[in-house]
Protein backbone atom coordinates (compact mmCIF):
# COMPACT_ATOMS: atom_id res chain seq x y z
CA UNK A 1 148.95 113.54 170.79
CA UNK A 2 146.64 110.67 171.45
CA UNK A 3 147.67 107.61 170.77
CA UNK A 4 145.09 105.54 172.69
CA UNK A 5 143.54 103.94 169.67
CA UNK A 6 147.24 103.83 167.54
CA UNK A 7 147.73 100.10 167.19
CA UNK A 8 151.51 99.99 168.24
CA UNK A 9 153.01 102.87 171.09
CA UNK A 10 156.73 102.53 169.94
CA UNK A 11 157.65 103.78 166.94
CA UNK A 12 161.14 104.58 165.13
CA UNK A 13 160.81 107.27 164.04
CA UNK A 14 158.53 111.01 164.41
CA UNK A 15 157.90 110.05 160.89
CA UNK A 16 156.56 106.15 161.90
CA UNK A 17 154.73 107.80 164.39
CA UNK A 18 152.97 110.25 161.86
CA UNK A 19 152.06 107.36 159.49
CA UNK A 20 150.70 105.23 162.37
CA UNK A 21 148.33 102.66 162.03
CA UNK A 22 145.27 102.28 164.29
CA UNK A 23 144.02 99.27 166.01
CA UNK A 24 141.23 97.21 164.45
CA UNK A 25 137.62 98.50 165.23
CA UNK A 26 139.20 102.09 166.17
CA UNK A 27 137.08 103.42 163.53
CA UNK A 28 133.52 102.62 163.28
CA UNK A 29 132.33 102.90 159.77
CA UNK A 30 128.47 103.35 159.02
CA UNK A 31 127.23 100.55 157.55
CA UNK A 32 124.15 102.59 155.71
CA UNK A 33 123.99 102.21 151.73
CA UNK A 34 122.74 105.53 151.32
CA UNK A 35 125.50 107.43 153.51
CA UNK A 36 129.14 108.56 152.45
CA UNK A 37 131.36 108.59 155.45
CA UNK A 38 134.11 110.71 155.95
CA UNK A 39 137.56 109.37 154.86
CA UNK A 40 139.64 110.86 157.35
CA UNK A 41 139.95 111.89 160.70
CA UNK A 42 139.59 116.19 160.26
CA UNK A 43 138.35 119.47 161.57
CA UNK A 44 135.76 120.58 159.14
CA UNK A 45 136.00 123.49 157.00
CA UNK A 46 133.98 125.30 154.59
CA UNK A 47 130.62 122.84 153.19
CA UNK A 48 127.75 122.60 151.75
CA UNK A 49 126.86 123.13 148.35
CA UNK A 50 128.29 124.21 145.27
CA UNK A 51 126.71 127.51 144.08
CA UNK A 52 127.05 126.68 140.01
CA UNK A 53 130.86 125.85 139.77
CA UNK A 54 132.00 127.95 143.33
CA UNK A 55 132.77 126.84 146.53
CA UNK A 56 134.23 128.74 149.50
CA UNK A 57 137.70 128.35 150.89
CA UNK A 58 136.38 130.42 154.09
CA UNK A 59 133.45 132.94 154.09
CA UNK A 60 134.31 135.63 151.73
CA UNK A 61 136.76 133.55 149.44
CA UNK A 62 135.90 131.93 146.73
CA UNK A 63 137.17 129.70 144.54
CA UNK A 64 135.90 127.30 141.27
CA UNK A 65 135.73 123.92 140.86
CA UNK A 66 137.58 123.86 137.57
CA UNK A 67 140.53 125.77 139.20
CA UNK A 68 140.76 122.80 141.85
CA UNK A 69 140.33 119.87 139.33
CA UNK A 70 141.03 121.31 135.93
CA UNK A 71 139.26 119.48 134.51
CA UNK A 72 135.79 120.52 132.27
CA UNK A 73 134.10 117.11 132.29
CA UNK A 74 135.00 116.61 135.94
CA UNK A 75 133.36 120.34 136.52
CA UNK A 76 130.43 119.73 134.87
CA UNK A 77 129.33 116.59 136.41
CA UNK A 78 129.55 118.41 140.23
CA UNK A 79 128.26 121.56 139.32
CA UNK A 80 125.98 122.14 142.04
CA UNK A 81 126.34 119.46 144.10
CA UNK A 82 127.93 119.31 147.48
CA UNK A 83 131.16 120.21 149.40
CA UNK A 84 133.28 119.79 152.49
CA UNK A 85 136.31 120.17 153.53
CA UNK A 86 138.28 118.41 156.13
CA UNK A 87 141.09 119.68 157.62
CA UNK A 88 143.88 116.85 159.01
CA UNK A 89 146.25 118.80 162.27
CA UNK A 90 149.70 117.56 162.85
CA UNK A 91 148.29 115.35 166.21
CA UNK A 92 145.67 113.49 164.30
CA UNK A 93 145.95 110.58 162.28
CA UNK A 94 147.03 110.71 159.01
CA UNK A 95 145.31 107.90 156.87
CA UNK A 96 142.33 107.91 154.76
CA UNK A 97 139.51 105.77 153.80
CA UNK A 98 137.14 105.37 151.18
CA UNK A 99 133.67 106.99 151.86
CA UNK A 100 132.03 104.25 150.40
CA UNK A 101 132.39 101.16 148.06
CA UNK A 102 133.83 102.33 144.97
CA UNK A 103 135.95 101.45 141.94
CA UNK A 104 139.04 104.15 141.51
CA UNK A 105 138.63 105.83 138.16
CA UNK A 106 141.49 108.09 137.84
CA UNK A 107 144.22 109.63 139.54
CA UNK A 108 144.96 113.60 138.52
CA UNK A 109 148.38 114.69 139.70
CA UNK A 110 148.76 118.67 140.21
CA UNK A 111 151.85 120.00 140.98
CA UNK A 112 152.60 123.48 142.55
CA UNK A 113 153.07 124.79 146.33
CA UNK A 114 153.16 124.33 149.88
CA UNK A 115 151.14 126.80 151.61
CA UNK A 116 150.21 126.23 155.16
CA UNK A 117 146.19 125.23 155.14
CA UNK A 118 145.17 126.43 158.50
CA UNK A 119 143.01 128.54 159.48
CA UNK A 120 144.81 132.04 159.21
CA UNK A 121 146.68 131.44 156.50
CA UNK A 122 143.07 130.47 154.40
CA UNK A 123 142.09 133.94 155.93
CA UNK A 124 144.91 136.09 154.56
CA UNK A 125 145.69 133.90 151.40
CA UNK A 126 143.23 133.49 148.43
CA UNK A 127 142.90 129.81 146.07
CA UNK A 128 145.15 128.10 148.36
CA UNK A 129 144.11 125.08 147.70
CA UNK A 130 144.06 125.97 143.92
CA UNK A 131 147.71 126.82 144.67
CA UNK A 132 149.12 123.70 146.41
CA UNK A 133 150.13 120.16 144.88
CA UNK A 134 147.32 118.03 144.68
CA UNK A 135 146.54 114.87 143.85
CA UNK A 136 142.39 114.15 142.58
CA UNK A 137 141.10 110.88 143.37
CA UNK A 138 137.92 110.11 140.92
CA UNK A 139 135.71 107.20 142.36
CA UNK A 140 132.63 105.51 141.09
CA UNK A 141 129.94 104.30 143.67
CA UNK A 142 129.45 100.89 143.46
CA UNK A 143 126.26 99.85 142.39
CA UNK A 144 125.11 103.32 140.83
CA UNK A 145 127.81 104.52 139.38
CA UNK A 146 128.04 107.91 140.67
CA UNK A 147 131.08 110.08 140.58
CA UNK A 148 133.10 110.90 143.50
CA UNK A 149 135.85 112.87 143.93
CA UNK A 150 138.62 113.55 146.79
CA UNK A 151 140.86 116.23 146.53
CA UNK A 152 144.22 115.05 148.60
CA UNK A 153 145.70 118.87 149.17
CA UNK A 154 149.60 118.71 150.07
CA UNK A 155 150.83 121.46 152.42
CA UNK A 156 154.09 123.02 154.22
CA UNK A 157 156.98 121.12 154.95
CA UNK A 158 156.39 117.68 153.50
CA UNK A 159 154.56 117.53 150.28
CA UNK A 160 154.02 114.10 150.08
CA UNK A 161 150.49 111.71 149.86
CA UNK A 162 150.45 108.17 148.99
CA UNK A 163 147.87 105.92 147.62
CA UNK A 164 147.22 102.46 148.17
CA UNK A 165 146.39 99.94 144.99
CA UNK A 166 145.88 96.89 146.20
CA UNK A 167 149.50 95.07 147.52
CA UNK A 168 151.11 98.68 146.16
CA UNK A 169 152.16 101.78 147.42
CA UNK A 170 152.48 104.57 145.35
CA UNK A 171 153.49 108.36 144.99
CA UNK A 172 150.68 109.92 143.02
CA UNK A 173 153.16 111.56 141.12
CA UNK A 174 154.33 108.69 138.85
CA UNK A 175 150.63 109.08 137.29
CA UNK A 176 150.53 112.63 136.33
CA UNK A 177 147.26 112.30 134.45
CA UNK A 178 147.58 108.95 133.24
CA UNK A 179 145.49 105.30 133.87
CA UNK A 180 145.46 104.02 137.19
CA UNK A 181 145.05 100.39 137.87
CA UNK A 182 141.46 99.29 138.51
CA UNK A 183 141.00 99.09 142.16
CA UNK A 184 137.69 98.25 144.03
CA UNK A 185 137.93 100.10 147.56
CA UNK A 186 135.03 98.85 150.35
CA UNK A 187 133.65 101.46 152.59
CA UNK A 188 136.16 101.92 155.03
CA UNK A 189 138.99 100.51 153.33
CA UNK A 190 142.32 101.96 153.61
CA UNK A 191 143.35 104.50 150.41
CA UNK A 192 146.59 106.02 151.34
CA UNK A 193 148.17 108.77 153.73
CA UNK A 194 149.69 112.15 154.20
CA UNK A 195 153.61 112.53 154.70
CA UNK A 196 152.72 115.01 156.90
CA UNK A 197 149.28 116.96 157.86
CA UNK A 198 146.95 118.62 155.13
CA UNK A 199 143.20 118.61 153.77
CA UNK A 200 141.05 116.48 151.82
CA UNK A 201 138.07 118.34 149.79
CA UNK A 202 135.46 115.25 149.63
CA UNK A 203 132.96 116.37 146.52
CA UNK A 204 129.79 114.64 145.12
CA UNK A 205 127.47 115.13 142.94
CA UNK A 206 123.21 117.03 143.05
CA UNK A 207 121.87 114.24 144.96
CA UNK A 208 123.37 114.26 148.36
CA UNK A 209 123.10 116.63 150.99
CA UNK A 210 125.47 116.76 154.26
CA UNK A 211 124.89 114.43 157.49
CA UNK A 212 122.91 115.98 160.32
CA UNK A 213 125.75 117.60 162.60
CA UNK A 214 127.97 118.29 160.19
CA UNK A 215 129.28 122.17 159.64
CA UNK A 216 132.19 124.79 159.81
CA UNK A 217 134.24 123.79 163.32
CA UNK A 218 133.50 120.30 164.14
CA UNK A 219 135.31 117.39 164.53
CA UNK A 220 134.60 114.14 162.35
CA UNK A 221 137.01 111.12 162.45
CA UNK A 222 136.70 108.17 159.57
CA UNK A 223 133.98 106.60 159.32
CA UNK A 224 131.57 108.71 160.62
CA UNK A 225 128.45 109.98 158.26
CA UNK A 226 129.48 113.14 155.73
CA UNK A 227 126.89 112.94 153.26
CA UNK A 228 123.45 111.53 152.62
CA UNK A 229 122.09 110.86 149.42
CA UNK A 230 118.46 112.08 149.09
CA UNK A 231 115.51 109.80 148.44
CA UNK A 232 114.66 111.71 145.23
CA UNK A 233 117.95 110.24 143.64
């Protein structure tokens, strides 16, 4: 457990110490128009792009987008764009930021289990992610307008994420699929947390292509490039 860059060293709490806060300027974010940066610190998963509406939970397992967001519209608009996804261990820090500047557009609420998300249980285990509670985070680029989406995936012991809207904190839950309050987020701006360690499937749109570097195995921490949108679009 590193706590180098954690902006206090005593805490009250293994929880408070979960939750913790990093100092300013611990995170980097790039400062490129045309780059989405990743929103948490994570080992990297399955990405790249989605093959119609399918994307791979590891090599060999499959699952579809409208599983993971049911919802057609929201489907339809990725369909083959591009994937990754970002796996947060128990010893890493557990906040997340936007990927770029954006306007929140909705907040999807999906109940359902707690299935550990690492590695060998994504091996032995199909749709996990399909399985879990979830809660989808829509976002609109700002200027352009394009849709982005982060999947917040809850896992074992402590099912809980929370967002931040403006001055607020707030359990996902209380939305189910309702309206959100309209929130502009900066690139790099705090969005919420996990309760305890988990995933976040970042999704966007034809149009963008992943960073140079980034595959199956690394390590990325917030702030650092994810995607790229191509000059065609």
């Amino acid at each position: 457990l590193d706590l180098s860059d954690a902006k206090k060293q005593q805490f009250d709490s293994l929880h408070d110490c979960f939750v913790r806060e990093l100092r300013d300027g611990a995170r980097p974010v790039d400062p490129s128009p045309g780059t989405l940066v990743s929103p948490c610190d994570a080992i990297t998963g399955s990405c790249g792009t989605i093959r119609g509406d399918e994307l791979l939970q590891i090599k060999g397992s499959p699952y579809t987008l409208n599983e993971l967001l049911r919802d057609e519209s929201t489907t339809a608009a990725l369909k083959g764009g591009i994937y990754a996804t970002l796996r947060l261990t128990a010893g890493m820090y557990h906040r997340f930021h936007s990927p770029h500047d954006v306007r929140l557009e909705s907040v999807c609420h999906v109940p359902g289990g707690v299935w550990n998300v690492n590695p060998s249980t994504l091996e032995r285990i199909d749709r996990v992610f399909c399985r879990n509670e979830r809660a989808i985070i829509r976002l609109r680029i700002e200027p352009g307008g394009q849709l982005i989406v982060l999947v917040a995936v809850a896992a074992v012991l402590v099912a809980g994420i929370r967002l931040r809207l403006g001055d607020a904190v707030v359990d996902p839950r209380q939305f189910g699929n309702g309206p959100v309050p309209s929130t502009h987020f900066s690139k790099g701006d705090e969005m919420g947390w996990f309760e305890h360690g988990s995933t976040i499937i970042v999704l966007a749109p034809a149009g963008f292509t992943l960073a140079p570097g980034v595959q199956a195995g690394i390590r990325t921490r917030a702030g650092q490039p994810l995607f790229l949108r191509t000059p065609t679009s």
